[in-house]
Structure formats: C-alpha cells, structure tokens
C-alpha atoms as a PDB file:
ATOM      1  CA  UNK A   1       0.000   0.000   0.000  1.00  0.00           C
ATOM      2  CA  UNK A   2       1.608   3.383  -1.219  1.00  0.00           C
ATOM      3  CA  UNK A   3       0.421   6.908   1.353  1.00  0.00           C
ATOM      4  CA  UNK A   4       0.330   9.916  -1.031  1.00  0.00           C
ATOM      5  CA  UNK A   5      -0.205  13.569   0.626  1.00  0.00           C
ATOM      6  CA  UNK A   6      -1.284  16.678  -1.427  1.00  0.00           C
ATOM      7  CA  UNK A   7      -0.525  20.061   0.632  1.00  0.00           C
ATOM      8  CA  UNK A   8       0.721  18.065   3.913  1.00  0.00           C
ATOM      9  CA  UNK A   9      -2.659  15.901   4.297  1.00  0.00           C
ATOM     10  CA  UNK A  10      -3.103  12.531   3.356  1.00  0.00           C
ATOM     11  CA  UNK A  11      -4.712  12.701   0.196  1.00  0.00           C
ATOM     12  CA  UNK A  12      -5.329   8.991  -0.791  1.00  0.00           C
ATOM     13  CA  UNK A  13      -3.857   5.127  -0.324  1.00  0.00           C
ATOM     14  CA  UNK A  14      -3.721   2.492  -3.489  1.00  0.00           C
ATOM     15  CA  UNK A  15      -1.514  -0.559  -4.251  1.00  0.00           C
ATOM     16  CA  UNK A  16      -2.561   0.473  -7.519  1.00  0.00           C
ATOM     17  CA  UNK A  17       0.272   1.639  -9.824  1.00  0.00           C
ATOM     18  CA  UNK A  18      -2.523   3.619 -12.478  1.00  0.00           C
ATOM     19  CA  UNK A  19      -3.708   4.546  -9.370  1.00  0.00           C
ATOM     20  CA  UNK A  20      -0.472   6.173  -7.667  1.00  0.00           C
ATOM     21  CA  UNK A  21       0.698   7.751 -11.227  1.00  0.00           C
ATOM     22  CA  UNK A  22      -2.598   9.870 -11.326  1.00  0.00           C
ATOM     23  CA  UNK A  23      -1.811  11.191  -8.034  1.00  0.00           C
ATOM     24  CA  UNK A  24       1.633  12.043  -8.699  1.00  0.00           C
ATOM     25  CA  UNK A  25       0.421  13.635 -12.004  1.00  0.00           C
ATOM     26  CA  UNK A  26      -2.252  15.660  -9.030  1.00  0.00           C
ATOM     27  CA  UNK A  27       1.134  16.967  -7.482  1.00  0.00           C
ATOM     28  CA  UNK A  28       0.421  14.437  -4.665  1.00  0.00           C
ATOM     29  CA  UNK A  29       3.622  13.249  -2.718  1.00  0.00           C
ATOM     30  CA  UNK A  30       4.564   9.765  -1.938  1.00  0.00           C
ATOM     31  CA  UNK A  31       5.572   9.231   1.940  1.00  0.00           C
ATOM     32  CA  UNK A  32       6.933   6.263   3.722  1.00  0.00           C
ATOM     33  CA  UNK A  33       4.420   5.873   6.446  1.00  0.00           C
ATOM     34  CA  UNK A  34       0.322   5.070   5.990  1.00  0.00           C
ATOM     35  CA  UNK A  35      -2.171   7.478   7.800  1.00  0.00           C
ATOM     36  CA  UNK A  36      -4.150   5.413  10.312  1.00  0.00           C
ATOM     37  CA  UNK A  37      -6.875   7.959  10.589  1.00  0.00           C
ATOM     38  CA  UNK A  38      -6.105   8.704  14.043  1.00  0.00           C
ATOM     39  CA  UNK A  39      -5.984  12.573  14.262  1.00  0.00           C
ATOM     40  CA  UNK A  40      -8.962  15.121  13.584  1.00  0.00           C
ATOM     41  CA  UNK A  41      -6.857  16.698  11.435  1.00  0.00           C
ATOM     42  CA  UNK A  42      -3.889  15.019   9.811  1.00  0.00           C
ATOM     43  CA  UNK A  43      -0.440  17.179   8.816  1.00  0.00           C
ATOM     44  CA  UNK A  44       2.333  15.574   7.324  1.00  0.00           C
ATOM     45  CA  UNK A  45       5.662  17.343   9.273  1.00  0.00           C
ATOM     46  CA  UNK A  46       8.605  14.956   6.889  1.00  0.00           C
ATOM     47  CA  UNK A  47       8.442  12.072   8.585  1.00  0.00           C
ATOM     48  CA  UNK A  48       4.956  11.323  10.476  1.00  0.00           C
ATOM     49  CA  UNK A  49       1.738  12.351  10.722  1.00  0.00           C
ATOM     50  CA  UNK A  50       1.194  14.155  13.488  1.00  0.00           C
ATOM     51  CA  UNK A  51      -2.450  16.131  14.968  1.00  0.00           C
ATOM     52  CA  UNK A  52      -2.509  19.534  12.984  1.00  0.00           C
ATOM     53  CA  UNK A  53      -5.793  20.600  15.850  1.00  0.00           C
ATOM     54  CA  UNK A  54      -5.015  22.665  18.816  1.00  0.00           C
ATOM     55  CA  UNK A  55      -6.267  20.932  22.354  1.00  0.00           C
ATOM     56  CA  UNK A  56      -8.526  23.736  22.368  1.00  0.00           C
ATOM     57  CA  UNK A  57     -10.494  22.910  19.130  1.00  0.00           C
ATOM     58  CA  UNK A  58     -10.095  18.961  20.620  1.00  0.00           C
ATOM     59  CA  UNK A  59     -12.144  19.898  23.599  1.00  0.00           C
ATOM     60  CA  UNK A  60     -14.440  22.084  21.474  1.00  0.00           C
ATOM     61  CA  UNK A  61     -14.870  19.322  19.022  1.00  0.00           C
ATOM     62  CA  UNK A  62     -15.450  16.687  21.953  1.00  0.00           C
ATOM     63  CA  UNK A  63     -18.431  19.318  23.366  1.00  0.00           C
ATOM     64  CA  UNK A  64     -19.887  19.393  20.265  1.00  0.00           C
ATOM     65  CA  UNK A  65     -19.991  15.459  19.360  1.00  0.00           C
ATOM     66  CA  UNK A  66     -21.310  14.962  22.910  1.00  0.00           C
ATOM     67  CA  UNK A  67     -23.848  17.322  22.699  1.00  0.00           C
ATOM     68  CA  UNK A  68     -24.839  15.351  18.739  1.00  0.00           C
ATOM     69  CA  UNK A  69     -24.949  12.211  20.862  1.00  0.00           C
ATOM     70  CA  UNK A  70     -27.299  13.265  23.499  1.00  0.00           C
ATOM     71  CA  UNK A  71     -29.507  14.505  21.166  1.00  0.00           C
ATOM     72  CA  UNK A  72     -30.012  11.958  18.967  1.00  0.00           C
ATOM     73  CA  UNK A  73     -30.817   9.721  22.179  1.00  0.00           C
ATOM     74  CA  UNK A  74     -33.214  12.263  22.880  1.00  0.00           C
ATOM     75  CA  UNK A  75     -34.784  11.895  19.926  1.00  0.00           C
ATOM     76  CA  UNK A  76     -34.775   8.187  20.251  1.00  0.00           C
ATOM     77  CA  UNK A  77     -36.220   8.461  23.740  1.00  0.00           C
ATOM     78  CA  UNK A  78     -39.216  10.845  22.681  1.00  0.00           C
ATOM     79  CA  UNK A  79     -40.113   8.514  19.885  1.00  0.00           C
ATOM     80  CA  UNK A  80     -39.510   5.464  22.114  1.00  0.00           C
ATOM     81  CA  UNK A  81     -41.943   7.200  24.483  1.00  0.00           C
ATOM     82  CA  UNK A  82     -44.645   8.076  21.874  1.00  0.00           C
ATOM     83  CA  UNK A  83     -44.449   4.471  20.722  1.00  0.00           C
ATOM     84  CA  UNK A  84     -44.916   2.668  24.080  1.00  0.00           C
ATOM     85  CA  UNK A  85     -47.646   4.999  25.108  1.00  0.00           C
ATOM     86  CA  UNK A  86     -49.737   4.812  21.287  1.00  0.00           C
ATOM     87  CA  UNK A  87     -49.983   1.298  22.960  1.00  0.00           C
ATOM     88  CA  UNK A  88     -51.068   1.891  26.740  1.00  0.00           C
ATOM     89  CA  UNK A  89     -53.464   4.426  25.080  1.00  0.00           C
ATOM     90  CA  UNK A  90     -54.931   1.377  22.957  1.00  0.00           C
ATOM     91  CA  UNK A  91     -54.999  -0.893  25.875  1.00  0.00           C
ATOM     92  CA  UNK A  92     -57.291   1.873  27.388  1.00  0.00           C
ATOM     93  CA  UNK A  93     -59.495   2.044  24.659  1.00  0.00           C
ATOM     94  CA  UNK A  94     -60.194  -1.848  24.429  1.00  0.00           C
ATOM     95  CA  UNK A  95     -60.566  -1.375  28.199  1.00  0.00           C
ATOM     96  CA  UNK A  96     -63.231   1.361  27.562  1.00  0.00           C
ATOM     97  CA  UNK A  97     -64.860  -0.316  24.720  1.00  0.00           C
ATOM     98  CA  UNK A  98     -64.828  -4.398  26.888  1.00  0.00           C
ATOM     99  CA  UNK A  99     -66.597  -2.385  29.531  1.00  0.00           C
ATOM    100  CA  UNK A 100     -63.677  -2.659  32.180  1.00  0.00           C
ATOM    101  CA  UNK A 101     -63.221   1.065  32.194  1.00  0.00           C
ATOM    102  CA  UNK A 102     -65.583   4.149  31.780  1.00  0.00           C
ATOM    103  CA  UNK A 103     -64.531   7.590  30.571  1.00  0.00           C
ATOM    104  CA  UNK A 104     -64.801   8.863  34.169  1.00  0.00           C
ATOM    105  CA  UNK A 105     -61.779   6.591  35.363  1.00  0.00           C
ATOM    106  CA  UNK A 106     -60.351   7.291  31.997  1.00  0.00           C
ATOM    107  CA  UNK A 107     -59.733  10.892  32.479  1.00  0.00           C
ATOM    108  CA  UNK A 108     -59.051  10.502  36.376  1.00  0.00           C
ATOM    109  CA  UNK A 109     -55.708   8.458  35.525  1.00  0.00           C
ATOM    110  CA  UNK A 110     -54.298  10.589  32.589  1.00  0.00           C
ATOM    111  CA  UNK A 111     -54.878  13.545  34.851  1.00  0.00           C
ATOM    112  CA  UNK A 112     -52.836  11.980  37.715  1.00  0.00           C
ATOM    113  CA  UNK A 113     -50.461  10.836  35.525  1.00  0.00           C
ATOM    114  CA  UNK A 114     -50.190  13.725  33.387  1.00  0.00           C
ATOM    115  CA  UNK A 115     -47.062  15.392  34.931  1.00  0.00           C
ATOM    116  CA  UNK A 116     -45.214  11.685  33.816  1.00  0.00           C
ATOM    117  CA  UNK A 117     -46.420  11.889  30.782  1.00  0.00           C
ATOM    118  CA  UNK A 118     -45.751  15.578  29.696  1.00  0.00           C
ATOM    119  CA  UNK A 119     -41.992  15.213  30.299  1.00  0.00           C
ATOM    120  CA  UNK A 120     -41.429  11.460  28.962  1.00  0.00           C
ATOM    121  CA  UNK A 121     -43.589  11.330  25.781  1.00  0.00           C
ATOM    122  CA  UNK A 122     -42.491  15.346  24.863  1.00  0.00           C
ATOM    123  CA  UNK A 123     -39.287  15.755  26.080  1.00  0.00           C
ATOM    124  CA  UNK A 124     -38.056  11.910  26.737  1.00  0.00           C
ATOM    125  CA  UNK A 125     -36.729  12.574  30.357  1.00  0.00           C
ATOM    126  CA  UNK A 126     -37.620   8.913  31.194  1.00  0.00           C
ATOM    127  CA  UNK A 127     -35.694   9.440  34.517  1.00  0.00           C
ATOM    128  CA  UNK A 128     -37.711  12.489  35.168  1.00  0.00           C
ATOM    129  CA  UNK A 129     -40.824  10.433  34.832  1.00  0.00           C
ATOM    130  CA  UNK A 130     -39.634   7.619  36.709  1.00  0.00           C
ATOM    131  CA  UNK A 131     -39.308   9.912  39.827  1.00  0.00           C
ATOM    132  CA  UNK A 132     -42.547  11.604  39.279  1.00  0.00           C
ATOM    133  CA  UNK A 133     -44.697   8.280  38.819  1.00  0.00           C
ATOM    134  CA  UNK A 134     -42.736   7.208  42.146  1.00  0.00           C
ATOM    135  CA  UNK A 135     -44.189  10.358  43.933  1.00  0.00           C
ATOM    136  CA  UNK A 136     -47.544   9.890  42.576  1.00  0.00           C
ATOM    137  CA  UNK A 137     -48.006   6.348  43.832  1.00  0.00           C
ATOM    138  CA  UNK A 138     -50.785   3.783  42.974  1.00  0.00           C
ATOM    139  CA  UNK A 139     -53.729   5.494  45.443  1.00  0.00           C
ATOM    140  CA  UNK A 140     -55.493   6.920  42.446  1.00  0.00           C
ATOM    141  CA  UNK A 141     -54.238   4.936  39.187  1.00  0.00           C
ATOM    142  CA  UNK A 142     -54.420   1.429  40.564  1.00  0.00           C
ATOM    143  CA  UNK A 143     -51.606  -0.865  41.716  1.00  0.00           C
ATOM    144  CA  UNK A 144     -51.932  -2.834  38.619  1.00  0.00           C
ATOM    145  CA  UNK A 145     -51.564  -0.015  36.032  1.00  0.00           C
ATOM    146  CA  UNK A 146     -48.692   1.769  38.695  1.00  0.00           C
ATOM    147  CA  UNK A 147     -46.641  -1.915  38.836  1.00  0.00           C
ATOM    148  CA  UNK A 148     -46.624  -1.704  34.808  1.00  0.00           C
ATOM    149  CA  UNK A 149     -45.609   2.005  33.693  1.00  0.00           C
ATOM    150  CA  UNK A 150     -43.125   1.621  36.945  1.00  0.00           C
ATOM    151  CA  UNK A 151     -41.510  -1.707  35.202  1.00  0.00           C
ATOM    152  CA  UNK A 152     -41.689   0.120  31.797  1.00  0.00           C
ATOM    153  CA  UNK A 153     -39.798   3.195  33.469  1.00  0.00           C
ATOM    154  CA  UNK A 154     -37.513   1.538  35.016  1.00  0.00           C
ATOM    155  CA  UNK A 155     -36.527  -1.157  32.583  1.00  0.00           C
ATOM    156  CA  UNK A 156     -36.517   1.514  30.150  1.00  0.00           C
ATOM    157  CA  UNK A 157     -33.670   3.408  31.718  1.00  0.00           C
ATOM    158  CA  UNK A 158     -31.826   0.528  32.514  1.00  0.00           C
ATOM    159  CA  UNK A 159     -31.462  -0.632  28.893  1.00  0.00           C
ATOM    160  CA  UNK A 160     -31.327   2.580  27.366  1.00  0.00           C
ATOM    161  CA  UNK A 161     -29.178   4.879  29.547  1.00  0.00           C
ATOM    162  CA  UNK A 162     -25.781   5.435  29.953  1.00  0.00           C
ATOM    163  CA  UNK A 163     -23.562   7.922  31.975  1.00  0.00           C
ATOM    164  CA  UNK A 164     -22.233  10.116  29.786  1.00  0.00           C
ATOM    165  CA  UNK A 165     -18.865  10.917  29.757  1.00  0.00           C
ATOM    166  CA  UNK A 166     -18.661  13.299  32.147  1.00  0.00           C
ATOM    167  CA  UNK A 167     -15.348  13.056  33.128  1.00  0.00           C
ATOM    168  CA  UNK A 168     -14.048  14.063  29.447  1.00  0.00           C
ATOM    169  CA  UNK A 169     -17.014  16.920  29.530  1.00  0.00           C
ATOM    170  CA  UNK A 170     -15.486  18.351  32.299  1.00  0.00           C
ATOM    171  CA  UNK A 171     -12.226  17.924  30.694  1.00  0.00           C
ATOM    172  CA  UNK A 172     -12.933  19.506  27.789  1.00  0.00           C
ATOM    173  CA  UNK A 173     -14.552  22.565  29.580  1.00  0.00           C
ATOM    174  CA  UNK A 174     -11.449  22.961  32.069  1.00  0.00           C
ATOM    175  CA  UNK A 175      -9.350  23.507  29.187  1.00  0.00           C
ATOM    176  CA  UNK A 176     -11.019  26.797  27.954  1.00  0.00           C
END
C-alpha cells in the first residue's frame, strides 16, 4: 500500500500503480508511512503524521460530538416514548370499549399521571418520569396499572441509559 499527501494531508492510499501515477500527475507526494486515521486533522511534518488541531479545538470538538450524541438519544427516547404509550393508550381504549373502564376513570388516571407523561412522551426525560410516577403512587391509578408504567420506566432506563462521559465533559470545559 503506497500513502500519497497533497498540501501536507493525506490525500489517498492504493496498491494500484494507475492509481499512484494519477496522483503524482495531481502533485500528490509519496511518503513512507500510511495514515491510520487517528488525528482530527492530519499534517504531514517529513516524517509522520502528526495532529494539525489545537487541544482547544479537541475539547471544542469533543463538546460538540457529545452534545450530537445526546440529542439523537433524545430523539430516540421521545419517539420510544410516543411508541410505548400509542400502545397503553390502545390498551385503554379496548378497556373502555370491553366495559372494564368508563370515561370517568379514563380521564381521572391521565390527569394523575399527566405530569409523567408531559416530560417522557415530549421531552423523553424517562428518569424524570420515573421519579414523578414514584411520587404519585398507585392510590389513584391502581396498583396494577402503577406496577406496569413503573416496570416500563424503570426497565426503560436501565437498557437505554448510559452515563455520559462526564469526566471528558469536564475535561474539555477545564481547558477553555
């Protein structure tokens, strides 16, 4: 495998020999060692590669790709959240419609459990939700229906969070 660099970057890798004459024909350089993708940005200094971005644009690039993963689990964990409860909402509708639950009881659980609901279906704060079903108990929504959303909570956040690296957050921030 032949490394060829145009303006101190790696520019491209080929055992190909057609391949390795059009990029000296590009102006490209040949060097001895292959680029292992291992730096953010790449700079070839004569005889290695070597990390051409400043610690301070590492930490701001580490903020940044934190930041993209948390929200893409947020959006997992609202649409997670609308999915499970599109099916606890049709449970309660066959309930209704079997005669094991009127409107009355209906709308007296949603508007206990309202508060869990606002913040895990629209924002997916799961662990919010967890806490706030665990303050409003089973008195008013049954045991039955307060044993499943609590299983669904917590197994939820068992399989789906993760600390998030907070020690290289706090890294990153330190160094500005």
């Amino acid at each position: 495998m032949r490394q060829f660099i145009k303006n101190n970057r790696p520019y491209a890798q080929t055992s190909r020999e057609d391949f390795a004459q059009k990029y000296l024909d590009e102006s490209c350089l040949e060097v001895p060692v292959l680029y292992n993708g291992s730096f953010i940005d790449p700079i070839w200094n004569g005889t290695a590669f070597v990390e051409g971005t400043t610690p301070e644009e590492i930490s701001e690039q580490q903020i940044i790709n934190l930041k993209q993963k948390e929200t893409d689990l947020y959006i997992k964990r609202i649409q997670d959240a609308q999915r499970i409860w599109a099916g606890l909402s049709a449970e309660f509708r066959i309930a209704k419609q079997v005669g094991q639950m009127d409107d009355a009881t209906e709308n007296i659980i949603l508007a206990e459990l309202k508060p869990v609901l606002d913040i895990v279906v629209t924002f997916g704060q799961w662990k919010t939700g967890y806490q706030l079903l665990l303050g409003i108990g089973s008195s008013v929504i049954g045991q039955d229906l307060y044993n499943k959303l609590h299983d669904i909570l917590l197994n939820y956040i068992q399989e789906n969070y993760e600390e998030m690296e907070v020690s290289e957050l706090k890294q990153s921030i330190n160094k500005k």
